[in-house]
C-alpha atoms as a PDB file:
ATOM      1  CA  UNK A   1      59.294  10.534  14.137  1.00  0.00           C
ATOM      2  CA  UNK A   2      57.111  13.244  12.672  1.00  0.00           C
ATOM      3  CA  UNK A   3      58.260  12.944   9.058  1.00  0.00           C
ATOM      4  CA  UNK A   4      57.390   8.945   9.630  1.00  0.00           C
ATOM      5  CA  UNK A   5      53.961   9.845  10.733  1.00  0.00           C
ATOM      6  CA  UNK A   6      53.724  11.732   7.574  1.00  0.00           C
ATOM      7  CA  UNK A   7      54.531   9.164   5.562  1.00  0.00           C
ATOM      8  CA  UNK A   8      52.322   6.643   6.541  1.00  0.00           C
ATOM      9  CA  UNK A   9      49.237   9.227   6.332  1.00  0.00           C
ATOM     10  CA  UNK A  10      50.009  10.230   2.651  1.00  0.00           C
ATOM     11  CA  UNK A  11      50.563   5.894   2.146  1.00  0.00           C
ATOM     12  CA  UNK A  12      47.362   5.475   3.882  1.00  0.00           C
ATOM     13  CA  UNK A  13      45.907   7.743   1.496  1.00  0.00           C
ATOM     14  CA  UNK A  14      47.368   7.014  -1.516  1.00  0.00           C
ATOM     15  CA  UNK A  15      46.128   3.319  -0.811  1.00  0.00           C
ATOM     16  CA  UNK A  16      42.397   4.861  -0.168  1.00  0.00           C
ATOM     17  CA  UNK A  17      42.625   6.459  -3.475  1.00  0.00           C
ATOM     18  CA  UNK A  18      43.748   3.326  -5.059  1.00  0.00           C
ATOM     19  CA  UNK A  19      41.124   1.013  -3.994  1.00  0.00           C
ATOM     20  CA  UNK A  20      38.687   3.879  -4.786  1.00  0.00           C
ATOM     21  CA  UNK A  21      39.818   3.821  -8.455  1.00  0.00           C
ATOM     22  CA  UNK A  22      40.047  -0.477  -8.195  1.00  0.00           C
ATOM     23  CA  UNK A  23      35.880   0.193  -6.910  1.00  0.00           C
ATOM     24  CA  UNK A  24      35.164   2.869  -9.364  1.00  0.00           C
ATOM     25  CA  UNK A  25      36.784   0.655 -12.282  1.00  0.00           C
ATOM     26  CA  UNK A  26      35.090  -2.639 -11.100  1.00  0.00           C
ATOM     27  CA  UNK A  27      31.557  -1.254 -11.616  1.00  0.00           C
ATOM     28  CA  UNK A  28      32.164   1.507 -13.811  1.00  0.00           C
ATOM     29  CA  UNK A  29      28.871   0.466 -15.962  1.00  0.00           C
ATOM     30  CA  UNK A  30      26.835   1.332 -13.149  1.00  0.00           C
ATOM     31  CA  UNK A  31      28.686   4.865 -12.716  1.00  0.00           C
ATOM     32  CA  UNK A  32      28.196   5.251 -16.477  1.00  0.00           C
ATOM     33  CA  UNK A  33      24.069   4.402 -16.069  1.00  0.00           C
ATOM     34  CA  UNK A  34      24.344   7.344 -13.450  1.00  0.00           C
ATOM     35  CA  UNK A  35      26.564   9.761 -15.613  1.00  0.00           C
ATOM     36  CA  UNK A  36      23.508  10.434 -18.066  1.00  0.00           C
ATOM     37  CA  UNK A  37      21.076  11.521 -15.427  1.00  0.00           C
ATOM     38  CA  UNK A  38      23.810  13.293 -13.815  1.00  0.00           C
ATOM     39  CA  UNK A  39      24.313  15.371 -16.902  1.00  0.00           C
ATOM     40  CA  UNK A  40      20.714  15.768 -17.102  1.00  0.00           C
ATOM     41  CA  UNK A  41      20.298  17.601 -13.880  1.00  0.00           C
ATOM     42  CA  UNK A  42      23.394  19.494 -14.036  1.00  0.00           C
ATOM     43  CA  UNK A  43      22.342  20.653 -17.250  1.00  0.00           C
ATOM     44  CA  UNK A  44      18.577  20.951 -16.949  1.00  0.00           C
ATOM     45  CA  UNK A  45      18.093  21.930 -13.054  1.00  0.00           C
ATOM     46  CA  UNK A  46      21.165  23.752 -11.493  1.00  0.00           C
ATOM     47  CA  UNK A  47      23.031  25.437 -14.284  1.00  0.00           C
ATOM     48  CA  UNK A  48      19.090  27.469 -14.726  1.00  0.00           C
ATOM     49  CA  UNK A  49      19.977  28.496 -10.888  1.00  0.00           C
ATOM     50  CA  UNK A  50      21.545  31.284 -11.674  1.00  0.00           C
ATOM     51  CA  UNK A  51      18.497  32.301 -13.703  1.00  0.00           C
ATOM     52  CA  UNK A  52      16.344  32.907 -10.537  1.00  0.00           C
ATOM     53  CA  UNK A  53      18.204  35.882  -9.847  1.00  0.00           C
ATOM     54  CA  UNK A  54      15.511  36.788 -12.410  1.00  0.00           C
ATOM     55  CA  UNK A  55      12.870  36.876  -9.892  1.00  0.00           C
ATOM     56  CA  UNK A  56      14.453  39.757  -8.107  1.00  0.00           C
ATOM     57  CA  UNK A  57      15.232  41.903 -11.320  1.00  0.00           C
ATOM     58  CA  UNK A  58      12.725  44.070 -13.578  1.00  0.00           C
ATOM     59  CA  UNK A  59      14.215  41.603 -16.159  1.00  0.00           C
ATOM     60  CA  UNK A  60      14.614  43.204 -19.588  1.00  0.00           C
ATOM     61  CA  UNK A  61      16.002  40.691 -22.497  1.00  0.00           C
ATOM     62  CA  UNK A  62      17.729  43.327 -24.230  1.00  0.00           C
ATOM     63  CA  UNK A  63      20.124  43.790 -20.771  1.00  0.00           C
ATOM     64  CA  UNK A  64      19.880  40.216 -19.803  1.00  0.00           C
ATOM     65  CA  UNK A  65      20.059  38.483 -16.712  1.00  0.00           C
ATOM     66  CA  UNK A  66      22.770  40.388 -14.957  1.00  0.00           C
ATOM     67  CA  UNK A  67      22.384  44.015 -16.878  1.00  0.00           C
ATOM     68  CA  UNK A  68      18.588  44.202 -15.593  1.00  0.00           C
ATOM     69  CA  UNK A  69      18.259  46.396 -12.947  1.00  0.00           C
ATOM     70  CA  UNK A  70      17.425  45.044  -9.100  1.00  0.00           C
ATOM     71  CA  UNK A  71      14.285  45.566  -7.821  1.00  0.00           C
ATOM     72  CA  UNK A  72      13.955  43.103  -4.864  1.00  0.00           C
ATOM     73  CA  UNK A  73      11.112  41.726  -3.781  1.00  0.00           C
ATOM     74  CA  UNK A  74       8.960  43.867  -5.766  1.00  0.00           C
ATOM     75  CA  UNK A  75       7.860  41.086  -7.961  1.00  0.00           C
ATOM     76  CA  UNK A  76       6.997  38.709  -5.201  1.00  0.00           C
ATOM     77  CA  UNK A  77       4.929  41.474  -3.720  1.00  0.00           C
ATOM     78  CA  UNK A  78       3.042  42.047  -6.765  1.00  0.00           C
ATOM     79  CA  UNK A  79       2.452  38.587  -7.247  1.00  0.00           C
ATOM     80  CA  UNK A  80       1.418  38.137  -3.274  1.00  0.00           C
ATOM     81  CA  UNK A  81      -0.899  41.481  -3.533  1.00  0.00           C
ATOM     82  CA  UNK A  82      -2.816  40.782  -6.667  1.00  0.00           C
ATOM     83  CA  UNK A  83      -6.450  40.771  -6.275  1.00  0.00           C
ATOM     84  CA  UNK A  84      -6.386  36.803  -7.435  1.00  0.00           C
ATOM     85  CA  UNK A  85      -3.928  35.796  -4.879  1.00  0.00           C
ATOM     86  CA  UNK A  86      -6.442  34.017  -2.471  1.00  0.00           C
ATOM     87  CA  UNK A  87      -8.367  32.704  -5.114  1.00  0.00           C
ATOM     88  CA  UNK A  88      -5.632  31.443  -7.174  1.00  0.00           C
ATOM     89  CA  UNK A  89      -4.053  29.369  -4.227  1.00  0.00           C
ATOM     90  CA  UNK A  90      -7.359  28.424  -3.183  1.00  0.00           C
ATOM     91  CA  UNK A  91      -8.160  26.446  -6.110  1.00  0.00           C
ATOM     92  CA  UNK A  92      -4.309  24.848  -6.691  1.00  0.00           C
ATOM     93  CA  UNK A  93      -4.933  23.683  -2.958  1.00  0.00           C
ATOM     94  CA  UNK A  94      -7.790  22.649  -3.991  1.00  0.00           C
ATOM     95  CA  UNK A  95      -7.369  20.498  -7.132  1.00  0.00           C
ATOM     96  CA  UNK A  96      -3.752  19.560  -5.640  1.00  0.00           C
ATOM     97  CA  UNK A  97      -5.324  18.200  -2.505  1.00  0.00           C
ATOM     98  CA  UNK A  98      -8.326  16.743  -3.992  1.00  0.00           C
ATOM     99  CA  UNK A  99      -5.904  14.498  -6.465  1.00  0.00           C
ATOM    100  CA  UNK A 100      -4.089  13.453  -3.692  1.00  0.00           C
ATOM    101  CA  UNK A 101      -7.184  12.381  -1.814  1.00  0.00           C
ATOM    102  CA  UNK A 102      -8.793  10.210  -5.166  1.00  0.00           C
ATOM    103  CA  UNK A 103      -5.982   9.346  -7.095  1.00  0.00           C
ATOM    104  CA  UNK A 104      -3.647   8.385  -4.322  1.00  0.00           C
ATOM    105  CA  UNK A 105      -6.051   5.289  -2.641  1.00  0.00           C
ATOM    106  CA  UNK A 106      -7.685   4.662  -6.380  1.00  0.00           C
ATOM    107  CA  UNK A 107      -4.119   3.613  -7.142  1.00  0.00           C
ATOM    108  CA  UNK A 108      -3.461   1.954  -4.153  1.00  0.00           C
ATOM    109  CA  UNK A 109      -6.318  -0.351  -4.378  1.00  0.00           C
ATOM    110  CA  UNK A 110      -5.772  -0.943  -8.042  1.00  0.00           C
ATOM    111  CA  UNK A 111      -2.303  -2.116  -7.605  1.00  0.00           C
ATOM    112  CA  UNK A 112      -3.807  -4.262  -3.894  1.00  0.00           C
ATOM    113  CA  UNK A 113      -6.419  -5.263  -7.103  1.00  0.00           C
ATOM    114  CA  UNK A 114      -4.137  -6.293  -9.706  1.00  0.00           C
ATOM    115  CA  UNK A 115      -1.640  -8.055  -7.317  1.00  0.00           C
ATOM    116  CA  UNK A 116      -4.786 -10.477  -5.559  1.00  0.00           C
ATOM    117  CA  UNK A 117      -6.114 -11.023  -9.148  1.00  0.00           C
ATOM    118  CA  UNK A 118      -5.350 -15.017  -9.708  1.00  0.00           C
ATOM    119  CA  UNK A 119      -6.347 -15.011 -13.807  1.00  0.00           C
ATOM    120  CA  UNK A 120      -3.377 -13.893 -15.713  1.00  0.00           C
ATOM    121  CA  UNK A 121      -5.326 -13.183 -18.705  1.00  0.00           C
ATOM    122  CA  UNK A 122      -7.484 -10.724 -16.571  1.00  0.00           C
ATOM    123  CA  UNK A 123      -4.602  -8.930 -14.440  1.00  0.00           C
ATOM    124  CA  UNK A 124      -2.833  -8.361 -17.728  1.00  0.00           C
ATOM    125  CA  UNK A 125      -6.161  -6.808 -19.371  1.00  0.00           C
ATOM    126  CA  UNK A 126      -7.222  -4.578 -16.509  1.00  0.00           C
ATOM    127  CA  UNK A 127      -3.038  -3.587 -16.052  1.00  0.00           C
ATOM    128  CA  UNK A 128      -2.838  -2.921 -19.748  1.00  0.00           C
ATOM    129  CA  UNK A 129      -6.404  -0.455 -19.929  1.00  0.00           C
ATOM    130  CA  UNK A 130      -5.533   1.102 -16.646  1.00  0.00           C
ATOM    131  CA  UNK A 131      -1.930   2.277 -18.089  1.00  0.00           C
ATOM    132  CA  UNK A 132      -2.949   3.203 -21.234  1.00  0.00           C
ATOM    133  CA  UNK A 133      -4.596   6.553 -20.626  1.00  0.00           C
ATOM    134  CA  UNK A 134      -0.958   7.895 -19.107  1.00  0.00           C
ATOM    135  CA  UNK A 135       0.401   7.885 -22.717  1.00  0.00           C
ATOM    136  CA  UNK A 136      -2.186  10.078 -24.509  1.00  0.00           C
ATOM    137  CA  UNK A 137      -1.853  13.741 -23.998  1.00  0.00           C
ATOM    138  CA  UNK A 138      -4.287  16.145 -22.438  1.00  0.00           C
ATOM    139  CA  UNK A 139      -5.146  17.355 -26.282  1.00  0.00           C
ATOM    140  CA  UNK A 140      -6.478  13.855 -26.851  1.00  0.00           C
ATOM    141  CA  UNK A 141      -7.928  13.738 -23.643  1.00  0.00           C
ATOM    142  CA  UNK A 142     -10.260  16.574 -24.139  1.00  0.00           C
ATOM    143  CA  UNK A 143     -11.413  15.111 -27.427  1.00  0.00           C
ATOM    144  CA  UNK A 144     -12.944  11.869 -25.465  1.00  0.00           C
ATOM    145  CA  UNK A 145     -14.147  14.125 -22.526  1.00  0.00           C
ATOM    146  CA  UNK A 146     -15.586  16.404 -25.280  1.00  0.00           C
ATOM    147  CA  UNK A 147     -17.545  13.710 -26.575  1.00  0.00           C
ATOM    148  CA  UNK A 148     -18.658  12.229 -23.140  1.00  0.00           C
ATOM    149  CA  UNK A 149     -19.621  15.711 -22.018  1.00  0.00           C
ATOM    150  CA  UNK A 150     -20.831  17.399 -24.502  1.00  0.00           C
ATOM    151  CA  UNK A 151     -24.314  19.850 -23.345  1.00  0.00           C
ATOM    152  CA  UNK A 152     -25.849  18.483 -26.994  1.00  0.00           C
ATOM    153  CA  UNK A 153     -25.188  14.862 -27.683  1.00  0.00           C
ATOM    154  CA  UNK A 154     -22.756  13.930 -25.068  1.00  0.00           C
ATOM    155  CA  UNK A 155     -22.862  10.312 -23.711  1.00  0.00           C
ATOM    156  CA  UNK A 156     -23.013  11.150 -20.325  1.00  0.00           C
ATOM    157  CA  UNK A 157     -25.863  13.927 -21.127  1.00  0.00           C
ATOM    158  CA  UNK A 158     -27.495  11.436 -23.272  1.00  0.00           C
ATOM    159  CA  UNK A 159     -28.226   9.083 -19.891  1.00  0.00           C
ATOM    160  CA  UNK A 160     -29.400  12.015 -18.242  1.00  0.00           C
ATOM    161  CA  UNK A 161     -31.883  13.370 -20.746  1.00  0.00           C
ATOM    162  CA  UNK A 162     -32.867   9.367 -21.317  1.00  0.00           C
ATOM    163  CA  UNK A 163     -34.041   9.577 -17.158  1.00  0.00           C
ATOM    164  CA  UNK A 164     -35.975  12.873 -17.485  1.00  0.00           C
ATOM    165  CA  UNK A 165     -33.255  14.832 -16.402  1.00  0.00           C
ATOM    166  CA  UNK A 166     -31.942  18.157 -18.340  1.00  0.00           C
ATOM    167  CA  UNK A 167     -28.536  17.807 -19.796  1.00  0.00           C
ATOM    168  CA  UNK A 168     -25.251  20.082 -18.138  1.00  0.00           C
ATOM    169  CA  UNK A 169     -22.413  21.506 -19.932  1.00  0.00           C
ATOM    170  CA  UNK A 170     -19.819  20.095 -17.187  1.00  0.00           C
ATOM    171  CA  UNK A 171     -17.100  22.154 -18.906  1.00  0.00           C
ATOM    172  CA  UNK A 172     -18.424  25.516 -18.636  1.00  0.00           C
ATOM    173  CA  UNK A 173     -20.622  24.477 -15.240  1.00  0.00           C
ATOM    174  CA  UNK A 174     -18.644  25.951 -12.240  1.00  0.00           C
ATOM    175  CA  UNK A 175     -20.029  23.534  -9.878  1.00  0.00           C
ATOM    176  CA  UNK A 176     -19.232  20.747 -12.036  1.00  0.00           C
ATOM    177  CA  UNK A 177     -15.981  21.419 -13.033  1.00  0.00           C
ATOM    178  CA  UNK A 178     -14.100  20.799 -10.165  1.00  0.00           C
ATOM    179  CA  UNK A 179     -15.227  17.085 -10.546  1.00  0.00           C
ATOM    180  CA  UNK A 180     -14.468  16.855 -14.119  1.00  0.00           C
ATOM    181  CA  UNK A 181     -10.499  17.854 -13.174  1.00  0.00           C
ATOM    182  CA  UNK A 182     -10.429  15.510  -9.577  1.00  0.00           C
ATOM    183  CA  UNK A 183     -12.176  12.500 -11.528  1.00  0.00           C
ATOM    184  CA  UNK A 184     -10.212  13.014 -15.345  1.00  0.00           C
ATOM    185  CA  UNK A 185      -6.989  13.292 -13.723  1.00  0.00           C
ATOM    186  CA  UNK A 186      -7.324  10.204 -11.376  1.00  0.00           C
ATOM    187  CA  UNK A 187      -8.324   7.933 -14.976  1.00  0.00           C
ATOM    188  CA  UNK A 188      -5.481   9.664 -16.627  1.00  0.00           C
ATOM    189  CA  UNK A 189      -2.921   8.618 -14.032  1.00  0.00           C
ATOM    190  CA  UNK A 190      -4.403   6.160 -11.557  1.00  0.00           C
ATOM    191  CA  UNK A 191      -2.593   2.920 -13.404  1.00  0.00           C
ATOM    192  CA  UNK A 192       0.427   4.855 -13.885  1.00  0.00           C
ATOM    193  CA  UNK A 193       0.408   5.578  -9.939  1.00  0.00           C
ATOM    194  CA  UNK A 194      -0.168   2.124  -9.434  1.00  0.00           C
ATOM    195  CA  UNK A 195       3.605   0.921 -10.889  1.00  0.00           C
ATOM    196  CA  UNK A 196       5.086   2.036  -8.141  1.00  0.00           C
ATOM    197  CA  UNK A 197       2.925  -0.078  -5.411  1.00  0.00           C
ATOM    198  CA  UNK A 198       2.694  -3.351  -7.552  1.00  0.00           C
ATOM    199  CA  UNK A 199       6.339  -3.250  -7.184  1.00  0.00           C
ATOM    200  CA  UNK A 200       6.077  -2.611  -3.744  1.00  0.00           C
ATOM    201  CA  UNK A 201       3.724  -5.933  -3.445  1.00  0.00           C
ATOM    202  CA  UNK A 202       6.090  -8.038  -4.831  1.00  0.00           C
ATOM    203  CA  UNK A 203       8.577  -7.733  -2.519  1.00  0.00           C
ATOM    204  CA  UNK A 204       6.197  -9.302  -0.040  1.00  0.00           C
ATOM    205  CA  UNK A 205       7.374 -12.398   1.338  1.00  0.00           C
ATOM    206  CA  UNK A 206       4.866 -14.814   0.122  1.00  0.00           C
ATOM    207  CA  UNK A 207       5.425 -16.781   3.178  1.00  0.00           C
ATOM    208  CA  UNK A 208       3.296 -14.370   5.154  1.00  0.00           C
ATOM    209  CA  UNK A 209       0.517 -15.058   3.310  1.00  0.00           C
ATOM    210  CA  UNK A 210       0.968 -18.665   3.329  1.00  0.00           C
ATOM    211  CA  UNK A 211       0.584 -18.647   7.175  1.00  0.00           C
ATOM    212  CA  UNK A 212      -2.138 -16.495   7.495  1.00  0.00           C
ATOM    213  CA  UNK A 213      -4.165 -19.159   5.281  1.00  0.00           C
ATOM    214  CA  UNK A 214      -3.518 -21.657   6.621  1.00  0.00           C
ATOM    215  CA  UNK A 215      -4.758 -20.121   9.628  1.00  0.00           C
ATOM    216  CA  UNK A 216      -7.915 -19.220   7.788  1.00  0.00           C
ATOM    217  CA  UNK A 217      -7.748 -15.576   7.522  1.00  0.00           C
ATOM    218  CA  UNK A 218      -9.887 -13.846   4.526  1.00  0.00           C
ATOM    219  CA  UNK A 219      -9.203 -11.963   1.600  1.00  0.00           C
ATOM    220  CA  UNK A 220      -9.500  -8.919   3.481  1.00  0.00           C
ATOM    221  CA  UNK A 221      -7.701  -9.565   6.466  1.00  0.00           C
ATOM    222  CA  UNK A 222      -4.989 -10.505   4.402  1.00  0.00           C
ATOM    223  CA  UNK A 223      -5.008  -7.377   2.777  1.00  0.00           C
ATOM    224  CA  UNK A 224      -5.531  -5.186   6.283  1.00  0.00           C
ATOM    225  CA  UNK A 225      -2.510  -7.280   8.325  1.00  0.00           C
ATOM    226  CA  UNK A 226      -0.162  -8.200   5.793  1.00  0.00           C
ATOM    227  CA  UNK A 227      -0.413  -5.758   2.618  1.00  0.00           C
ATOM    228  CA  UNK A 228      -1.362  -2.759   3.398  1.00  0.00           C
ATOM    229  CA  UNK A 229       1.056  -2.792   6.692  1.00  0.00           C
ATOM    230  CA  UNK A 230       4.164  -4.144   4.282  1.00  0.00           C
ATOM    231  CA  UNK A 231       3.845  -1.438   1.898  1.00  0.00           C
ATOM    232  CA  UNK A 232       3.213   1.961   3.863  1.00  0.00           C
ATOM    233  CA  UNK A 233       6.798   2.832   3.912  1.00  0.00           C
ATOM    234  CA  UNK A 234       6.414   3.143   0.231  1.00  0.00           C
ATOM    235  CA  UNK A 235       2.788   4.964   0.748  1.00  0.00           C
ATOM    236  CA  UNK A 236       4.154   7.376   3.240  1.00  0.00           C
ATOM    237  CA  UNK A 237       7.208   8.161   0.695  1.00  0.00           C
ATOM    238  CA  UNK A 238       4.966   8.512  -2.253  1.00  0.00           C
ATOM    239  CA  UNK A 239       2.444  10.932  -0.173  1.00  0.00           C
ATOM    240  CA  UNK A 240       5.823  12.870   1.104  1.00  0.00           C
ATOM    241  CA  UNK A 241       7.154  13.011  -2.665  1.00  0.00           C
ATOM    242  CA  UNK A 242       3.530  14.444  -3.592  1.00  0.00           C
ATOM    243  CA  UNK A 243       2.950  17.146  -0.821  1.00  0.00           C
ATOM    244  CA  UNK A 244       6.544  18.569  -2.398  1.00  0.00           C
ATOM    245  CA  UNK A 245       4.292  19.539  -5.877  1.00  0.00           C
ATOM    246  CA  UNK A 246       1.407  20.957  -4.046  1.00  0.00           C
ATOM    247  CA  UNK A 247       1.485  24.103  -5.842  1.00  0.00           C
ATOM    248  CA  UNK A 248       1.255  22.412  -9.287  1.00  0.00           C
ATOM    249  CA  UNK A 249      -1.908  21.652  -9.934  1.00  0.00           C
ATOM    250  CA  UNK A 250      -1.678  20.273 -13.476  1.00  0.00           C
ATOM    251  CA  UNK A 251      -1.297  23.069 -15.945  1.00  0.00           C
ATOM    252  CA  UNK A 252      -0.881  20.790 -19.121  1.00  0.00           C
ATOM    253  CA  UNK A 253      -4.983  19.424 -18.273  1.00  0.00           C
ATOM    254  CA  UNK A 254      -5.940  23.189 -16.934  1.00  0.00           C
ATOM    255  CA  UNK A 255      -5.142  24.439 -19.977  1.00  0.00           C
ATOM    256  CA  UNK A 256      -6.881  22.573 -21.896  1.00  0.00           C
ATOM    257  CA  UNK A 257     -10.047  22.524 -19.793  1.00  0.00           C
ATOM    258  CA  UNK A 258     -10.847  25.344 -18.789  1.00  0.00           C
ATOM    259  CA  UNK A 259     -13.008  28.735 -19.925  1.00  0.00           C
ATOM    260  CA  UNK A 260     -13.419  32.410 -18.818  1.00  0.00           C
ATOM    261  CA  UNK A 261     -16.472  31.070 -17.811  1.00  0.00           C
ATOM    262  CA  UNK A 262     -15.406  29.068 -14.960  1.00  0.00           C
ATOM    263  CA  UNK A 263     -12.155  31.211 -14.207  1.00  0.00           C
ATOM    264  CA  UNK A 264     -13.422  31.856 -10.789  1.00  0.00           C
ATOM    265  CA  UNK A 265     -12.633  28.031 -10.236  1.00  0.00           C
ATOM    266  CA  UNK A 266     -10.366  26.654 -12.597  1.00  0.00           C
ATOM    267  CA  UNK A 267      -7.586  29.812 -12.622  1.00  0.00           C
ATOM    268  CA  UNK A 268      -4.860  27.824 -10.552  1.00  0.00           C
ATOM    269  CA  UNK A 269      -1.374  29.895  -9.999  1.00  0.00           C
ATOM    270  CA  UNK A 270       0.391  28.422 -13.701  1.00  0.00           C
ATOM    271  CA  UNK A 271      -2.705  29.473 -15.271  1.00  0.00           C
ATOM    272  CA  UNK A 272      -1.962  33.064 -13.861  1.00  0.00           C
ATOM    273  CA  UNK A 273       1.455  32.982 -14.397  1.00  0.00           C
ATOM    274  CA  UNK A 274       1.431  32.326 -17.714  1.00  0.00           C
ATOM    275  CA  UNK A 275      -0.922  34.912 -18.804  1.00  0.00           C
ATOM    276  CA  UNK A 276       0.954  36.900 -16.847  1.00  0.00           C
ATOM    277  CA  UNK A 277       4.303  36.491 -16.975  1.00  0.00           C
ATOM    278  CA  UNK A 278       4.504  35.071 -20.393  1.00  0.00           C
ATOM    279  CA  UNK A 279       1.969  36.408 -22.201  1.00  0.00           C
ATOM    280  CA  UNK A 280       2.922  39.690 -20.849  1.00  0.00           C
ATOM    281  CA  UNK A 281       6.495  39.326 -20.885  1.00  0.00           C
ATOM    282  CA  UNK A 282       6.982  39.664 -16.789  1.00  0.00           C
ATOM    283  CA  UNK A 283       9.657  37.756 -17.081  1.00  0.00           C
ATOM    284  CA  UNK A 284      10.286  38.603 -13.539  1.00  0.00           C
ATOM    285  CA  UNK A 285       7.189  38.252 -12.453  1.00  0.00           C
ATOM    286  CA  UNK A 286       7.087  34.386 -13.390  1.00  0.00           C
ATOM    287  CA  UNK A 287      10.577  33.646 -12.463  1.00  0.00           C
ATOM    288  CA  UNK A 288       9.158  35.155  -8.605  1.00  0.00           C
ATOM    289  CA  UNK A 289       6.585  32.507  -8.514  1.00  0.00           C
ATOM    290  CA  UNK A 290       8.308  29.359  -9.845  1.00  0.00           C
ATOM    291  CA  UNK A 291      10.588  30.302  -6.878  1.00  0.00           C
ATOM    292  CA  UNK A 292       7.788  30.457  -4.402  1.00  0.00           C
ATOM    293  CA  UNK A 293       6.200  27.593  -5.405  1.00  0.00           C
ATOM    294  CA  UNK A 294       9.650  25.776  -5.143  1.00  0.00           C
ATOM    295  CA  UNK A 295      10.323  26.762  -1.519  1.00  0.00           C
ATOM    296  CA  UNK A 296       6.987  25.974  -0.324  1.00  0.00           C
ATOM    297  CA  UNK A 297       7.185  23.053  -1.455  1.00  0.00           C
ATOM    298  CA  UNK A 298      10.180  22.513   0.145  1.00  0.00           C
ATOM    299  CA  UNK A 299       8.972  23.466   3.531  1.00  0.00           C
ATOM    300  CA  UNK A 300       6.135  21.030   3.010  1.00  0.00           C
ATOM    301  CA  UNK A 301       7.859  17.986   2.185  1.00  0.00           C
ATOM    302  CA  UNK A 302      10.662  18.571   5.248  1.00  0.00           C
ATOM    303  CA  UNK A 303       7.714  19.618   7.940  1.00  0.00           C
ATOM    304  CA  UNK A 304       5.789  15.679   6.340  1.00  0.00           C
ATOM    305  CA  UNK A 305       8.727  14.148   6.957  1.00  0.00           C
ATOM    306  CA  UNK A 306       9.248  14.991  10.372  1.00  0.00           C
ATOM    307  CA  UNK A 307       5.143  14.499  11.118  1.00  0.00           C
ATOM    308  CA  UNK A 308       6.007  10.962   9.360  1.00  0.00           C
ATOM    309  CA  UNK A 309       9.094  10.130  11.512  1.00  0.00           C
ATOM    310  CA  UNK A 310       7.168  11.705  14.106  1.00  0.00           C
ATOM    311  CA  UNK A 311       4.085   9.452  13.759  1.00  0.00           C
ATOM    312  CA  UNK A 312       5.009   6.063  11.706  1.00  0.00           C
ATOM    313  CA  UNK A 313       8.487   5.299  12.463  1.00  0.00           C
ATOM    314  CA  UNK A 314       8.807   5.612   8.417  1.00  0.00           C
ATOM    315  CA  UNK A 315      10.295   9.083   6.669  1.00  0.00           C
ATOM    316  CA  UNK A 316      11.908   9.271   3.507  1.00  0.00           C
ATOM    317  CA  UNK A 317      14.956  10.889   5.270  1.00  0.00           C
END
């Protein structure tokens, strides 16, 4: 009796295996579309794992990764009591946040824009000049603001001498900065950001609309019962998605903009970190704050998620 037992569990798995292979097999192009990205993380993202080990060694490159001797969490506390700690997170809270707050409903009424827009001509325009500035690097990007800013013969300085006014140098200005990276950043990206909602607003049933005209409702009660309700699942993910990078506040544009002169409110924690740790060669010292920045993040997006599930009924797990 017992060996028959056994023999039907090893047929009943030999026939799971087999119509796994028959399912594989059937839509193998699809598991090849998902081998390549596969790689790409394997390769890219958890093979570098055993790197972070980094972050609790005094790393030297002549011993390498596993010869360097351990020093714990003596690089984290370095990092944590450096006399630019505060003001380092301060400002990538603060220019991480304030995207959020811009770019995030910019793109959400752009797409909400786009999608009511009945002229094709027009939706493809406006689509077409919204996307384009997600293409050009931040090195071409300070070239134009350069030449909108400029103290001396900048375009936007030009308006304000034409009204009486005296002309500011916006890039070295540490009140005015600030706005330059919140405002930049949300033309750079806003009709990039907007993809992903325009997407979302076409899987509307259009039949929802129909009924809601024909019992008279506006443009804008369309919009406030019908759109914006049908695509916060897709808000609330994209929100969740963004609190996980709060702690990268855009090194690439950073970089580019800022000066000594306004360190006090441009420094954000990459900014530091290279100097730092590359510049340097702390090594350690880097690898100990890519790691921090990577579990905080962490902690945010699973403690948003449960406020979401919590709250909305919608999570993105």
């Amino acid at each position: 009796m017992k060996n028959e037992q056994t023999t039907a569990v090893a047929a009943g798995k030999t026939k799971q295996r087999s119509k796994l292979y028959r399912e594989v097999v059937r839509h193998r192009s699809v598991y090849l579309l998902a081998l390549l990205p596969l790689i790409y993380y394997i390769i890219f993202k958890y093979v570098p794992i055993w790197n972070a080990q980094i972050a609790f060694r005094d790393f030297k490159a002549v011993q390498g990764v596993v010869g360097s001797p351990w020093i714990g969490l003596e690089n984290f506390k370095e990092f944590f009591n450096s006399f630019y700690f505060w003001s380092l997170l301060r400002n990538t809270v603060m220019y991480s946040v304030g995207k959020l707050l811009i770019s995030l409903p910019l793109s959400i009424i752009l797409a909400i824009a786009i999608y009511e827009c009945t002229r094709p001509v027009l939706r493809k325009v406006v689509q077409t000049l919204a996307y384009l500035p997600h293409f050009l690097s931040w090195v071409i990007m300070y070239g134009i603001l350069l030449t909108l800013l400029a103290p001396g013969d900048g375009v936007f300085n030009d308006v304000i001498k034409l009204f009486g006014g005296t002309s500011i140098d916006f890039l070295s200005n540490t009140k005015a900065f600030p706005w330059v990276v919140l405002f930049s950043d949300a033309w750079k990206e806003m009709g990039w950001s907007a993809i992903i909602f325009i997407a979302a607003l076409m899987g509307i049933d259009v039949s929802l609309f129909e009924a809601v005209m024909v019992e008279g409702a506006s443009s804008w009660q369309r919009v406030r019962y019908i759109t914006l309700p049908s695509i916060l699942p897709v808000i609330v993910t994209v929100l969740i998605l963004k609190l996980g990078t709060i702690l990268d506040a855009g090194f690439n544009q950073i970089f580019m903009l800022y000066s000594p002169q306004v360190y006090s409110v441009a420094d954000i924690i990459d900014t530091w970190v290279y100097r730092q740790g590359l510049l340097e060669f702390k090594f350690g010292l880097a690898t100990a704050v890519g790691l921090f920045k990577g579990v905080f993040g962490m902690i945010l997006v699973l403690f948003a998620n449960w406020i979401s599930k919590k709250a909305t009924d919608s999570a993105l797990f």
